[in-house]
PDB file of N, CA and C in Angstrom:
ATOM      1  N   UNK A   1      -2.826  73.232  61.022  1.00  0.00           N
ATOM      2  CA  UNK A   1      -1.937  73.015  59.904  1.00  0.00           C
ATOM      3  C   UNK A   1      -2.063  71.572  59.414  1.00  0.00           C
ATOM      4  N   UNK A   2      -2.229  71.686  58.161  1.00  0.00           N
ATOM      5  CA  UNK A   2      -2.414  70.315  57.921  1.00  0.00           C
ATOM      6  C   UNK A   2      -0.651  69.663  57.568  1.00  0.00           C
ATOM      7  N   UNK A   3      -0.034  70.252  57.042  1.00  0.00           N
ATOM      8  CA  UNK A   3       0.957  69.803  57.176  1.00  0.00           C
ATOM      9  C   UNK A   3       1.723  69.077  58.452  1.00  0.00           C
ATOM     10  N   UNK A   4       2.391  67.461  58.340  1.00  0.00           N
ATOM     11  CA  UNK A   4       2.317  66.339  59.266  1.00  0.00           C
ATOM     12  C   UNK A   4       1.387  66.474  60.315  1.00  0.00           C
ATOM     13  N   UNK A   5       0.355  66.751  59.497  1.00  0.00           N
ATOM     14  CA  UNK A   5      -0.760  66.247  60.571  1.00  0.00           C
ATOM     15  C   UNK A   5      -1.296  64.763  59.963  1.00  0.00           C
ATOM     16  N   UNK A   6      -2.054  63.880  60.699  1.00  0.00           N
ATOM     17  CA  UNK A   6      -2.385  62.159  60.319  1.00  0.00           C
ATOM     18  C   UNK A   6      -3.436  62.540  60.029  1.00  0.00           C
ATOM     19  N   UNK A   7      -3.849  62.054  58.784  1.00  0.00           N
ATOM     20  CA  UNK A   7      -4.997  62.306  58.713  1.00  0.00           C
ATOM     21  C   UNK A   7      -5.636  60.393  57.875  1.00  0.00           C
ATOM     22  N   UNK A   8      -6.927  60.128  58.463  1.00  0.00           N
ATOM     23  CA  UNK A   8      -7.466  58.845  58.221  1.00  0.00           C
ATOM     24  C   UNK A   8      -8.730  59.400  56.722  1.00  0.00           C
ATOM     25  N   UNK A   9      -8.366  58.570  55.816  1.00  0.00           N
ATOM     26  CA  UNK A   9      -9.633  58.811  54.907  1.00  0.00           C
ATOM     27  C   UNK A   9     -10.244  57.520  55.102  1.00  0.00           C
ATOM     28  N   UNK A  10     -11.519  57.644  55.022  1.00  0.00           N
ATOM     29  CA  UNK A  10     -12.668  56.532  54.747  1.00  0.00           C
ATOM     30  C   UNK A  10     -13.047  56.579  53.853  1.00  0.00           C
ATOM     31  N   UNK A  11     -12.767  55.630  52.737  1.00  0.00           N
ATOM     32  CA  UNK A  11     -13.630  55.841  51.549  1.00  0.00           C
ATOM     33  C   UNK A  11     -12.801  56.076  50.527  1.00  0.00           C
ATOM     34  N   UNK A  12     -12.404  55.480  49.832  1.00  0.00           N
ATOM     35  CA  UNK A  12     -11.972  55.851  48.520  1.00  0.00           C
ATOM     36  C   UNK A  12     -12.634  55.110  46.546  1.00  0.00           C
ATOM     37  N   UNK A  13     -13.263  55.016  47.380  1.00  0.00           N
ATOM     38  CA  UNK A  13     -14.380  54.662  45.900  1.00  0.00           C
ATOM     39  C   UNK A  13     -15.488  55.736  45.411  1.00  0.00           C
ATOM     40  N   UNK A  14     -15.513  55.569  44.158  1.00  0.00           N
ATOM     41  CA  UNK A  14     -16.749  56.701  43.151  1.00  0.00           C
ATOM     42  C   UNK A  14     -17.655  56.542  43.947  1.00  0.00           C
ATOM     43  N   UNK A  15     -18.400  55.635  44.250  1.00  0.00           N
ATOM     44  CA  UNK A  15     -19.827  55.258  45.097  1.00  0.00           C
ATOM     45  C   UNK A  15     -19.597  54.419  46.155  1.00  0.00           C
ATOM     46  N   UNK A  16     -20.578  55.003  46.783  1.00  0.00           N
ATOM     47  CA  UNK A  16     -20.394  54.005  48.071  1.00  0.00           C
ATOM     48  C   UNK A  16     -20.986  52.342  47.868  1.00  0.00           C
ATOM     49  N   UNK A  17     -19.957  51.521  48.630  1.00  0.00           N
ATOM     50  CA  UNK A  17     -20.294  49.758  48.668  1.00  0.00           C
ATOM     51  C   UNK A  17     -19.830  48.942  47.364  1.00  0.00           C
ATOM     52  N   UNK A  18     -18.931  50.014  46.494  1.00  0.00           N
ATOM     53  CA  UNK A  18     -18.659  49.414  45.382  1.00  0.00           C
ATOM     54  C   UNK A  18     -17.051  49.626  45.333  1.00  0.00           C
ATOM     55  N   UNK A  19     -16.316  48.757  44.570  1.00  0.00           N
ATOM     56  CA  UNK A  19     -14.945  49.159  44.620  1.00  0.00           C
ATOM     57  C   UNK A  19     -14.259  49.875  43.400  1.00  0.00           C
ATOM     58  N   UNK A  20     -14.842  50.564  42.723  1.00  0.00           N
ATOM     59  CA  UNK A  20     -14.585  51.028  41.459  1.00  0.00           C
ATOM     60  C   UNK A  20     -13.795  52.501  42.258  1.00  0.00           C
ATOM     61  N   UNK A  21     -12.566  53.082  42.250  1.00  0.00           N
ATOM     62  CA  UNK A  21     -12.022  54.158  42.577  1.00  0.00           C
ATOM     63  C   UNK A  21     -11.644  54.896  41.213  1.00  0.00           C
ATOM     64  N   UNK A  22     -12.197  54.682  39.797  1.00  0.00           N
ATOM     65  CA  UNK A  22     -11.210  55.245  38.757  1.00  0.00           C
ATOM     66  C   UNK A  22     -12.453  56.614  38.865  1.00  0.00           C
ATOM     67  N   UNK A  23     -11.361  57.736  38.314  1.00  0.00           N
ATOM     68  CA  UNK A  23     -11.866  58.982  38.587  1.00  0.00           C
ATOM     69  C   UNK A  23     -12.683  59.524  39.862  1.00  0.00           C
ATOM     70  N   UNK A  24     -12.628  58.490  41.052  1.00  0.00           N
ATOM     71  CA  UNK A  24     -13.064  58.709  41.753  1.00  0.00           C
ATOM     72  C   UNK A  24     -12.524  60.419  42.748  1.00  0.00           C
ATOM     73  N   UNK A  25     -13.578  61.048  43.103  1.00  0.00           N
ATOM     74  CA  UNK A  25     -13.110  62.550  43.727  1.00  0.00           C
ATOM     75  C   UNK A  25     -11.967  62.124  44.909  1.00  0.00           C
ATOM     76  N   UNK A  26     -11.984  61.336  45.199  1.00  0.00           N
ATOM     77  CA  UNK A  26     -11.520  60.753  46.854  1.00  0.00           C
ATOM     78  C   UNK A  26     -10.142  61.014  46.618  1.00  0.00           C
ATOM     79  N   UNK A  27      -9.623  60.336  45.392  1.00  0.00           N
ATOM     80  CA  UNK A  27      -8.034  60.681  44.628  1.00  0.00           C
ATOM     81  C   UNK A  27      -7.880  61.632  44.782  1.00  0.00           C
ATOM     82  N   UNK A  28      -8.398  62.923  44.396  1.00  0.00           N
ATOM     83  CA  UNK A  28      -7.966  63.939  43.958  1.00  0.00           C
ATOM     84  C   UNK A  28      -7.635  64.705  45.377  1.00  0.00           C
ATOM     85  N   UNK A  29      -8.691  64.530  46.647  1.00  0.00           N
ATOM     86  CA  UNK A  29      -8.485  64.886  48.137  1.00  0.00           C
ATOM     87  C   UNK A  29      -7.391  64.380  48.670  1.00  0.00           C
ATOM     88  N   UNK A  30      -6.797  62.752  48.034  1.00  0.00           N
ATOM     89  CA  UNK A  30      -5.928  62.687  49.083  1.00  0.00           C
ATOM     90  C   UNK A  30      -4.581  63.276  48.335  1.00  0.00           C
ATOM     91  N   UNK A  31      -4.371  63.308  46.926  1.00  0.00           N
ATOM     92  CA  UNK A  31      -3.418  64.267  46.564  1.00  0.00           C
ATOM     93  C   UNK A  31      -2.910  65.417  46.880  1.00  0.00           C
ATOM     94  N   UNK A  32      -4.533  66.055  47.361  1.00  0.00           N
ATOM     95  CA  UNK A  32      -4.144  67.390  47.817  1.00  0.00           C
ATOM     96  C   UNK A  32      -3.669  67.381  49.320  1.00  0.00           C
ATOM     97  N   UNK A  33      -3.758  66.587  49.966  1.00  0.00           N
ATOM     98  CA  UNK A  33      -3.789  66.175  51.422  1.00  0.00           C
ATOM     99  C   UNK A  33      -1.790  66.464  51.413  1.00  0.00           C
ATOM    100  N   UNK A  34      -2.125  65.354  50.440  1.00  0.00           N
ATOM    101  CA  UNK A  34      -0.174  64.935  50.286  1.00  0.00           C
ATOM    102  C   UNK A  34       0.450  65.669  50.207  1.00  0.00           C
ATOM    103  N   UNK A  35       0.240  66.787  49.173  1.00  0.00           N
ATOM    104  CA  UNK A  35       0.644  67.734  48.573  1.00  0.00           C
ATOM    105  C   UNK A  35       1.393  68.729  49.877  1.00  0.00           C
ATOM    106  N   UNK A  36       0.133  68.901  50.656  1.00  0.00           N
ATOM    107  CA  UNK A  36      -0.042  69.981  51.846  1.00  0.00           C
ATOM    108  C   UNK A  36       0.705  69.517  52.655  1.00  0.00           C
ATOM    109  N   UNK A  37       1.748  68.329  52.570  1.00  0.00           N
ATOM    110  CA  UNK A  37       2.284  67.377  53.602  1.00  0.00           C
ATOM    111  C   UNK A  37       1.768  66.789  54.702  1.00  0.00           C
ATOM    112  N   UNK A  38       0.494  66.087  54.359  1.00  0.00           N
ATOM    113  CA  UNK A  38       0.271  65.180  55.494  1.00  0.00           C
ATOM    114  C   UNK A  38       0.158  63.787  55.213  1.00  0.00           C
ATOM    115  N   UNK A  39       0.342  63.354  56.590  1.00  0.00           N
ATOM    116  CA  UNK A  39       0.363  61.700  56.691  1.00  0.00           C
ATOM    117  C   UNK A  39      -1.085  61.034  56.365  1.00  0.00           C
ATOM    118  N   UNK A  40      -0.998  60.403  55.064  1.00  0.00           N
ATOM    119  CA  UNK A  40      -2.721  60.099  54.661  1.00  0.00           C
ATOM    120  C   UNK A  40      -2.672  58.712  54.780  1.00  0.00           C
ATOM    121  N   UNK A  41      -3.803  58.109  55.771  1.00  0.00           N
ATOM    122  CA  UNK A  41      -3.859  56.596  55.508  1.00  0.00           C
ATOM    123  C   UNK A  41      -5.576  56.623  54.918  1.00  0.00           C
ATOM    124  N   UNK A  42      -5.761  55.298  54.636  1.00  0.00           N
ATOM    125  CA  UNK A  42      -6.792  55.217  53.916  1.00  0.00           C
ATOM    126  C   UNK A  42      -7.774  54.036  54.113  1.00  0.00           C
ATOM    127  N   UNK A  43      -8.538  53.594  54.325  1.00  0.00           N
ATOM    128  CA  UNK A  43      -9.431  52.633  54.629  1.00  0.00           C
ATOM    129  C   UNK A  43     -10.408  52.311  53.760  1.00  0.00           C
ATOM    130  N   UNK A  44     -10.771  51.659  53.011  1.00  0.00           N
ATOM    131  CA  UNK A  44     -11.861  51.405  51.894  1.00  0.00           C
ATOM    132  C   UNK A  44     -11.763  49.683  51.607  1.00  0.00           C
ATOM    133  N   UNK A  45     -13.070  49.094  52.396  1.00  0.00           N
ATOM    134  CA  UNK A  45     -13.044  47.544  52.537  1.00  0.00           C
ATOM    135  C   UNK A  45     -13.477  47.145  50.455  1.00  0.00           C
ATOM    136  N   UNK A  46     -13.616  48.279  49.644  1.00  0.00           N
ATOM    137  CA  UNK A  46     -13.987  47.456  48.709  1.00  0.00           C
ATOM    138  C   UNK A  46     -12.927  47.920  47.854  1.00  0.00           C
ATOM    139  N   UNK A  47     -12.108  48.437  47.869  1.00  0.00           N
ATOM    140  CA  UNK A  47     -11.036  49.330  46.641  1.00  0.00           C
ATOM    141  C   UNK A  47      -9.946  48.836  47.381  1.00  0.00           C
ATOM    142  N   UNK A  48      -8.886  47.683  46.525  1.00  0.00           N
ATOM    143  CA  UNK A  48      -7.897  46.825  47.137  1.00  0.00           C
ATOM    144  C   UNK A  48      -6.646  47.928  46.849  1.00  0.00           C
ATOM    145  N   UNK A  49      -5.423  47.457  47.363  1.00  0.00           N
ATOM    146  CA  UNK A  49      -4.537  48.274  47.540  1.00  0.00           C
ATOM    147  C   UNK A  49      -3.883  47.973  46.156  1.00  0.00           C
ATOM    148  N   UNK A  50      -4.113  47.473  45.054  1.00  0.00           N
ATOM    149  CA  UNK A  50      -3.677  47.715  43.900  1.00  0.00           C
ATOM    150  C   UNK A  50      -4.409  48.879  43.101  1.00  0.00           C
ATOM    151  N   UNK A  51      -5.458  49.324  43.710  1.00  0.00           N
ATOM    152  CA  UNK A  51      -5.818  50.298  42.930  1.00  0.00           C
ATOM    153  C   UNK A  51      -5.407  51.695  43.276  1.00  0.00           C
ATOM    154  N   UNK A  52      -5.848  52.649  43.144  1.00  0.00           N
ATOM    155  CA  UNK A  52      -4.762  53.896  43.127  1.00  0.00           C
ATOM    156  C   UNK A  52      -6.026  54.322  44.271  1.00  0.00           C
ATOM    157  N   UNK A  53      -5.493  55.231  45.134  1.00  0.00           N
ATOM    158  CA  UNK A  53      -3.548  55.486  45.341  1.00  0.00           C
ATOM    159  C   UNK A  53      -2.470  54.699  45.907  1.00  0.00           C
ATOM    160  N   UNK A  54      -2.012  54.208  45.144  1.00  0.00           N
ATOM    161  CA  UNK A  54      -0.892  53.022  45.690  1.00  0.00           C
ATOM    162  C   UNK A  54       0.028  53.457  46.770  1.00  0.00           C
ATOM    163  N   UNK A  55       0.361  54.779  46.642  1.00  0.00           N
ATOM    164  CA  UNK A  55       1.490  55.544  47.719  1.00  0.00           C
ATOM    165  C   UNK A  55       0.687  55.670  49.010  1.00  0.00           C
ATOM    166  N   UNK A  56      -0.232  55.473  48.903  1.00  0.00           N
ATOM    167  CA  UNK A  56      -0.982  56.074  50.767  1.00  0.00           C
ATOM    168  C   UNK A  56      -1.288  54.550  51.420  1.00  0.00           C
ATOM    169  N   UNK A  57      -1.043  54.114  52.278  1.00  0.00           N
ATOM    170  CA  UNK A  57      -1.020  52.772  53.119  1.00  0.00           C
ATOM    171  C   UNK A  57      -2.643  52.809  53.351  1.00  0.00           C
ATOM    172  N   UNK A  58      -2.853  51.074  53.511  1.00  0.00           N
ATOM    173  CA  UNK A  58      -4.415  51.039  53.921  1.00  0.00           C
ATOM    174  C   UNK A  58      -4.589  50.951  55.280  1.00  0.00           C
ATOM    175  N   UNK A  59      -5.192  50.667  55.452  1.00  0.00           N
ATOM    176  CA  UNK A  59      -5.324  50.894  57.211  1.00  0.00           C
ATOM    177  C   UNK A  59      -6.936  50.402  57.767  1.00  0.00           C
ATOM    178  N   UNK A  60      -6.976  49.698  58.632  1.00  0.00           N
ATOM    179  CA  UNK A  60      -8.307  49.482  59.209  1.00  0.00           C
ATOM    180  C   UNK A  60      -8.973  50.733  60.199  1.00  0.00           C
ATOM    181  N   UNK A  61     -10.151  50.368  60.174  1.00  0.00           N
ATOM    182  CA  UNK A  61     -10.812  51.200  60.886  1.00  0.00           C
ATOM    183  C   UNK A  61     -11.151  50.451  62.382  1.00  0.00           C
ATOM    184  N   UNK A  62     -10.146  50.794  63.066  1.00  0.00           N
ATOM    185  CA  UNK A  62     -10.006  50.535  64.672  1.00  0.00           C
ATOM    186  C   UNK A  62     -10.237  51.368  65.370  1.00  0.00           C
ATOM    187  N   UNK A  63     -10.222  51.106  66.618  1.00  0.00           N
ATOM    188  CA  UNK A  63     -10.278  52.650  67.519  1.00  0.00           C
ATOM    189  C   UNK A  63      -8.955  52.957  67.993  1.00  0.00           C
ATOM    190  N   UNK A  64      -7.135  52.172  67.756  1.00  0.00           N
ATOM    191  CA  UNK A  64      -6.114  52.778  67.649  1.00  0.00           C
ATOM    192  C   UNK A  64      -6.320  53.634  66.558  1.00  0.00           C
ATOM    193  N   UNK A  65      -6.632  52.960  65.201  1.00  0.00           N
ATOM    194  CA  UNK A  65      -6.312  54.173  64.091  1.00  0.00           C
ATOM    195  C   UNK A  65      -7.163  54.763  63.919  1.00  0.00           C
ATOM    196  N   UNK A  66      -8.409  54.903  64.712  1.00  0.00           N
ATOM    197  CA  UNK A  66      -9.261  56.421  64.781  1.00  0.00           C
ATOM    198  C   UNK A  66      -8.166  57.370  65.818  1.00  0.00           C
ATOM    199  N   UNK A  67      -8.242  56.843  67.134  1.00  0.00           N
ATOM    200  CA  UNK A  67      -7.427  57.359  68.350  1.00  0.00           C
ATOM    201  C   UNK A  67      -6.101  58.011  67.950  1.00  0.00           C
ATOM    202  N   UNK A  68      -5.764  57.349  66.940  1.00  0.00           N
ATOM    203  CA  UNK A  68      -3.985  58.186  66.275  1.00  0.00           C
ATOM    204  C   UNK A  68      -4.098  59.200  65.390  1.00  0.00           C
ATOM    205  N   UNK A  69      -5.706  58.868  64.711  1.00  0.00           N
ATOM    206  CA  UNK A  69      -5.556  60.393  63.491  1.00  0.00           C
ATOM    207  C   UNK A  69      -5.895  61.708  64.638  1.00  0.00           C
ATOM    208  N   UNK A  70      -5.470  62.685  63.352  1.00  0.00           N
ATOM    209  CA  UNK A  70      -5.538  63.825  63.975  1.00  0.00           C
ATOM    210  C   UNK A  70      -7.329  64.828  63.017  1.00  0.00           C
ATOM    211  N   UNK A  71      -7.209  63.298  62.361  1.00  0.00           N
ATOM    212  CA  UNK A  71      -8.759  64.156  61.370  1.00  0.00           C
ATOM    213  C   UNK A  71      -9.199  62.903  60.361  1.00  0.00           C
ATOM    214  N   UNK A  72     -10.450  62.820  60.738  1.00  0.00           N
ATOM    215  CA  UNK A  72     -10.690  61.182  60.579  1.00  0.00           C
ATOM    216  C   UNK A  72     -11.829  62.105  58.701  1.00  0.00           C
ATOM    217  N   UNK A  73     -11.759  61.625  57.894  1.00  0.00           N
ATOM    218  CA  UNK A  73     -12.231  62.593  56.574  1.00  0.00           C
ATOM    219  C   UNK A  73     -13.560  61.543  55.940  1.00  0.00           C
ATOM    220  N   UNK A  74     -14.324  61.482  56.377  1.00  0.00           N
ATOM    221  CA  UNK A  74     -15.663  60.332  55.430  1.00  0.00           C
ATOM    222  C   UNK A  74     -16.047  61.006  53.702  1.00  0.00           C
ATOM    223  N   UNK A  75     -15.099  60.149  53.233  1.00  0.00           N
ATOM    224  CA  UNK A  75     -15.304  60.716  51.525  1.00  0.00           C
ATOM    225  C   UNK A  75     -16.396  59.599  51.074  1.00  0.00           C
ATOM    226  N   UNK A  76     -16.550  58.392  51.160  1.00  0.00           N
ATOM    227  CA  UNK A  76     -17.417  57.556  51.061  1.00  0.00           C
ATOM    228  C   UNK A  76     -17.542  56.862  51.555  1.00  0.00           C
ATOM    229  N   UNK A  77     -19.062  56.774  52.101  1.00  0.00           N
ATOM    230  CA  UNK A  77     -19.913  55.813  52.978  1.00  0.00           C
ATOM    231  C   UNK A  77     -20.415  54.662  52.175  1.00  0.00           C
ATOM    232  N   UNK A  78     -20.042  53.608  53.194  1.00  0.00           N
ATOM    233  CA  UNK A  78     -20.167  52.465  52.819  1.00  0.00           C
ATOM    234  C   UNK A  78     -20.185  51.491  54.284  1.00  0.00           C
ATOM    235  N   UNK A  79     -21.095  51.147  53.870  1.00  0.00           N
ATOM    236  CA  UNK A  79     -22.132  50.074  54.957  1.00  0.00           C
ATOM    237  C   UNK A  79     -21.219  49.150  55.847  1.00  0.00           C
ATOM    238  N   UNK A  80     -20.080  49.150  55.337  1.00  0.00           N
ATOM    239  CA  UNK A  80     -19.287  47.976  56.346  1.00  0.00           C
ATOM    240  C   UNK A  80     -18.846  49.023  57.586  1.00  0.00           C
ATOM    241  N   UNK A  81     -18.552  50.419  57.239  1.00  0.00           N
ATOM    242  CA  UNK A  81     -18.121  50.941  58.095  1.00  0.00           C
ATOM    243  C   UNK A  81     -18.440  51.484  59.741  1.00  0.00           C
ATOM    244  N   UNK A  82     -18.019  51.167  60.732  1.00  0.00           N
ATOM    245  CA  UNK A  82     -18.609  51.401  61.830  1.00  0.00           C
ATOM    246  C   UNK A  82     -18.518  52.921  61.987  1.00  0.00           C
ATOM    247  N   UNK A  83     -19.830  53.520  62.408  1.00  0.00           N
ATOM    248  CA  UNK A  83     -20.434  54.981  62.295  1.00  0.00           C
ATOM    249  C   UNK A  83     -19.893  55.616  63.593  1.00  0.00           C
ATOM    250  N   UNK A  84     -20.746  54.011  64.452  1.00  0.00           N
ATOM    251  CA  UNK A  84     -20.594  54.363  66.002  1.00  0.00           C
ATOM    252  C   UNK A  84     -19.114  54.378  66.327  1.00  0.00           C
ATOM    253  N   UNK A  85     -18.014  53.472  66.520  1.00  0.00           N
ATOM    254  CA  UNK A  85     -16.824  53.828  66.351  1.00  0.00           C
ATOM    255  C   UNK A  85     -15.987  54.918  66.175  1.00  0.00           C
ATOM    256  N   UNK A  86     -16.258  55.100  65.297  1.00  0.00           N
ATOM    257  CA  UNK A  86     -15.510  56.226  64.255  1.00  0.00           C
ATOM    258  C   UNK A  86     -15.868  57.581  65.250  1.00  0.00           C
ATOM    259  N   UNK A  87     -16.973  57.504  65.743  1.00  0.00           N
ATOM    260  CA  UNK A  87     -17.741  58.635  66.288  1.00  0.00           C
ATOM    261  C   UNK A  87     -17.254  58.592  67.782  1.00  0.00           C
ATOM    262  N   UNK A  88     -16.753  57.183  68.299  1.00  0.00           N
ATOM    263  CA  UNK A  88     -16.462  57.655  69.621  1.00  0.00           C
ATOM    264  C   UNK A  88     -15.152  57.988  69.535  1.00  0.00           C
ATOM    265  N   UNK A  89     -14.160  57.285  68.668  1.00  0.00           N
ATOM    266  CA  UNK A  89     -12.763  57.016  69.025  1.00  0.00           C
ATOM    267  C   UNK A  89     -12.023  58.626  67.983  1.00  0.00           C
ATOM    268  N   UNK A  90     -12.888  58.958  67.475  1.00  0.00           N
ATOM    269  CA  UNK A  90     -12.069  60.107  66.289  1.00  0.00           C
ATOM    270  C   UNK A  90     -11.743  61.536  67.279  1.00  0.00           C
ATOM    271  N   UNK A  91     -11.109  62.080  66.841  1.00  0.00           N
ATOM    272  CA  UNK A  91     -10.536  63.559  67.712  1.00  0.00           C
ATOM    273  C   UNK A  91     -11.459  64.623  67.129  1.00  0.00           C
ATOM    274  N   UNK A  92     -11.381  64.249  65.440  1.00  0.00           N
ATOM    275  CA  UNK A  92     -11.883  65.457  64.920  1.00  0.00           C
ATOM    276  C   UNK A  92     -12.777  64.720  63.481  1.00  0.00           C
ATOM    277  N   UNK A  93     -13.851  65.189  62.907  1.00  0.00           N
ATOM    278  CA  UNK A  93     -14.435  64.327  61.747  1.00  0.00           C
ATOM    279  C   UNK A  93     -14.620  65.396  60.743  1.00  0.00           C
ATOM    280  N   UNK A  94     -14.585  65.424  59.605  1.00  0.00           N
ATOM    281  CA  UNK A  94     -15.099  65.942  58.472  1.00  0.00           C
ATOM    282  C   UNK A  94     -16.021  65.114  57.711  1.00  0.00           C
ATOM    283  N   UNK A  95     -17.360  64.851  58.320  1.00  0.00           N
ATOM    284  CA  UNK A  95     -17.763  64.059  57.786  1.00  0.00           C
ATOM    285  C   UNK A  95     -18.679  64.526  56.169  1.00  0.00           C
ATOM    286  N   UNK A  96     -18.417  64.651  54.931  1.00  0.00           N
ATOM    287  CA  UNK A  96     -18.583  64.829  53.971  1.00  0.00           C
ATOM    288  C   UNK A  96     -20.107  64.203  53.237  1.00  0.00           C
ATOM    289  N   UNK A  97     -20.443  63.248  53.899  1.00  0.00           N
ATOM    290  CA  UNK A  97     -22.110  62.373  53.543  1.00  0.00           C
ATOM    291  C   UNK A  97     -22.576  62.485  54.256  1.00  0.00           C
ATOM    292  N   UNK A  98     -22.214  63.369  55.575  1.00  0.00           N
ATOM    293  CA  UNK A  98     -23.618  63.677  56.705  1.00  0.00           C
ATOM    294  C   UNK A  98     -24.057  61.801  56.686  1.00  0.00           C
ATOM    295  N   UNK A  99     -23.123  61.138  57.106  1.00  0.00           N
ATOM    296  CA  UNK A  99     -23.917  60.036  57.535  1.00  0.00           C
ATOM    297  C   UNK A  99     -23.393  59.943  59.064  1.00  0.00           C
ATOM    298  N   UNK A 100     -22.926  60.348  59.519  1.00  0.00           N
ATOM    299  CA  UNK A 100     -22.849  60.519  61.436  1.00  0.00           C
ATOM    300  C   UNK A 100     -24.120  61.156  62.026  1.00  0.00           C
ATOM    301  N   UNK A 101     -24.442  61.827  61.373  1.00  0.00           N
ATOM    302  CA  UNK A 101     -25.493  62.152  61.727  1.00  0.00           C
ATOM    303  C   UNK A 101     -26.886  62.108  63.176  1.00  0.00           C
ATOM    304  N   UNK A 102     -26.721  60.240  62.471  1.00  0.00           N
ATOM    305  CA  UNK A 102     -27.482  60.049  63.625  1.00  0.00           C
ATOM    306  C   UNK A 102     -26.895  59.529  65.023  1.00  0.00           C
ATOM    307  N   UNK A 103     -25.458  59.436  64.828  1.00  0.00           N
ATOM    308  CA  UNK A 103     -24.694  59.013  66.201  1.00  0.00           C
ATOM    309  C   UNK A 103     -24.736  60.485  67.520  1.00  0.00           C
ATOM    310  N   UNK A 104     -25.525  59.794  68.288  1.00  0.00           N
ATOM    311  CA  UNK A 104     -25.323  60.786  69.703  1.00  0.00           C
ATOM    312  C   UNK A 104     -24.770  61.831  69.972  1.00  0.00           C
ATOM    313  N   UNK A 105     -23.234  61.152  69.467  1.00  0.00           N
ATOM    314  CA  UNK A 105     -21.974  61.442  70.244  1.00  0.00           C
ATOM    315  C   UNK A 105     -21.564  62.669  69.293  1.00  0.00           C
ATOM    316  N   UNK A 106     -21.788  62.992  68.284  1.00  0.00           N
ATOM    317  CA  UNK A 106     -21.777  63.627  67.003  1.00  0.00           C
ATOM    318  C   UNK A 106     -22.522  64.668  67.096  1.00  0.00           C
ATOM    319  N   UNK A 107     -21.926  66.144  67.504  1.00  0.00           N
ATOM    320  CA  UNK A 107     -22.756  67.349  67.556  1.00  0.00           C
ATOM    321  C   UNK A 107     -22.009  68.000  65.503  1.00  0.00           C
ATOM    322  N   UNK A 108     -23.552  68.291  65.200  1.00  0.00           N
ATOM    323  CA  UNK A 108     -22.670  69.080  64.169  1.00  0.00           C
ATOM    324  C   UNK A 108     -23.214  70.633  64.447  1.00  0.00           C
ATOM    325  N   UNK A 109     -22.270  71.295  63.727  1.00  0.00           N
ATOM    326  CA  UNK A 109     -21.852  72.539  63.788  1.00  0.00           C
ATOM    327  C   UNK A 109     -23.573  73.899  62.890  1.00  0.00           C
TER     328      UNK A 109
END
């Protein structure tokens, strides 16, 4: 159920490594996220917290706030982000750019 479930997005920019989020798809996922009632935080080192979505908190990419989500979501990849990390400390990944890929630890389906 996604409802109050935590869920971590990575990525909220049109392209990856750039901070441009307008019309970006990433919006429209975490709306629906919200919608469905879950707890959405968000991480994107180039899209500042004045840009939209202003209502969802930013959040670093640690291994507490991998370790606390309940579904870690890669909407856009972008080079600052640790792969390996994300890959040890996450419960569950949707990774959307197939960029885990090459981490070990990372069986896909």
């Amino acid at each position: 159920s996604v409802n109050g479930s935590r869920i971590l997005v990575l990525g909220l920019a049109y392209k990856r490594n750039t901070g441009d989020a307008r019309e970006s798809p990433a919006i429209a996922v975490v709306d629906q996220l919200l919608q469905l009632g879950a707890d959405v935080r968000a991480a994107d080192p180039h899209v500042g917290g004045h840009q939209p979505p202003q209502r969802v908190p930013r959040a670093e990419v640690t291994s507490e706030e991998l370790s606390a989500a309940d579904l870690v979501v890669l909407l856009t990849d972008h080079d600052e982000f640790d792969y390996g990390l994300v890959a040890e400390h996450a419960r569950s990944i949707l990774d959307t750019r197939r960029r885990l890929h090459a981490c070990p630890q990372v069986e896909y389906l």
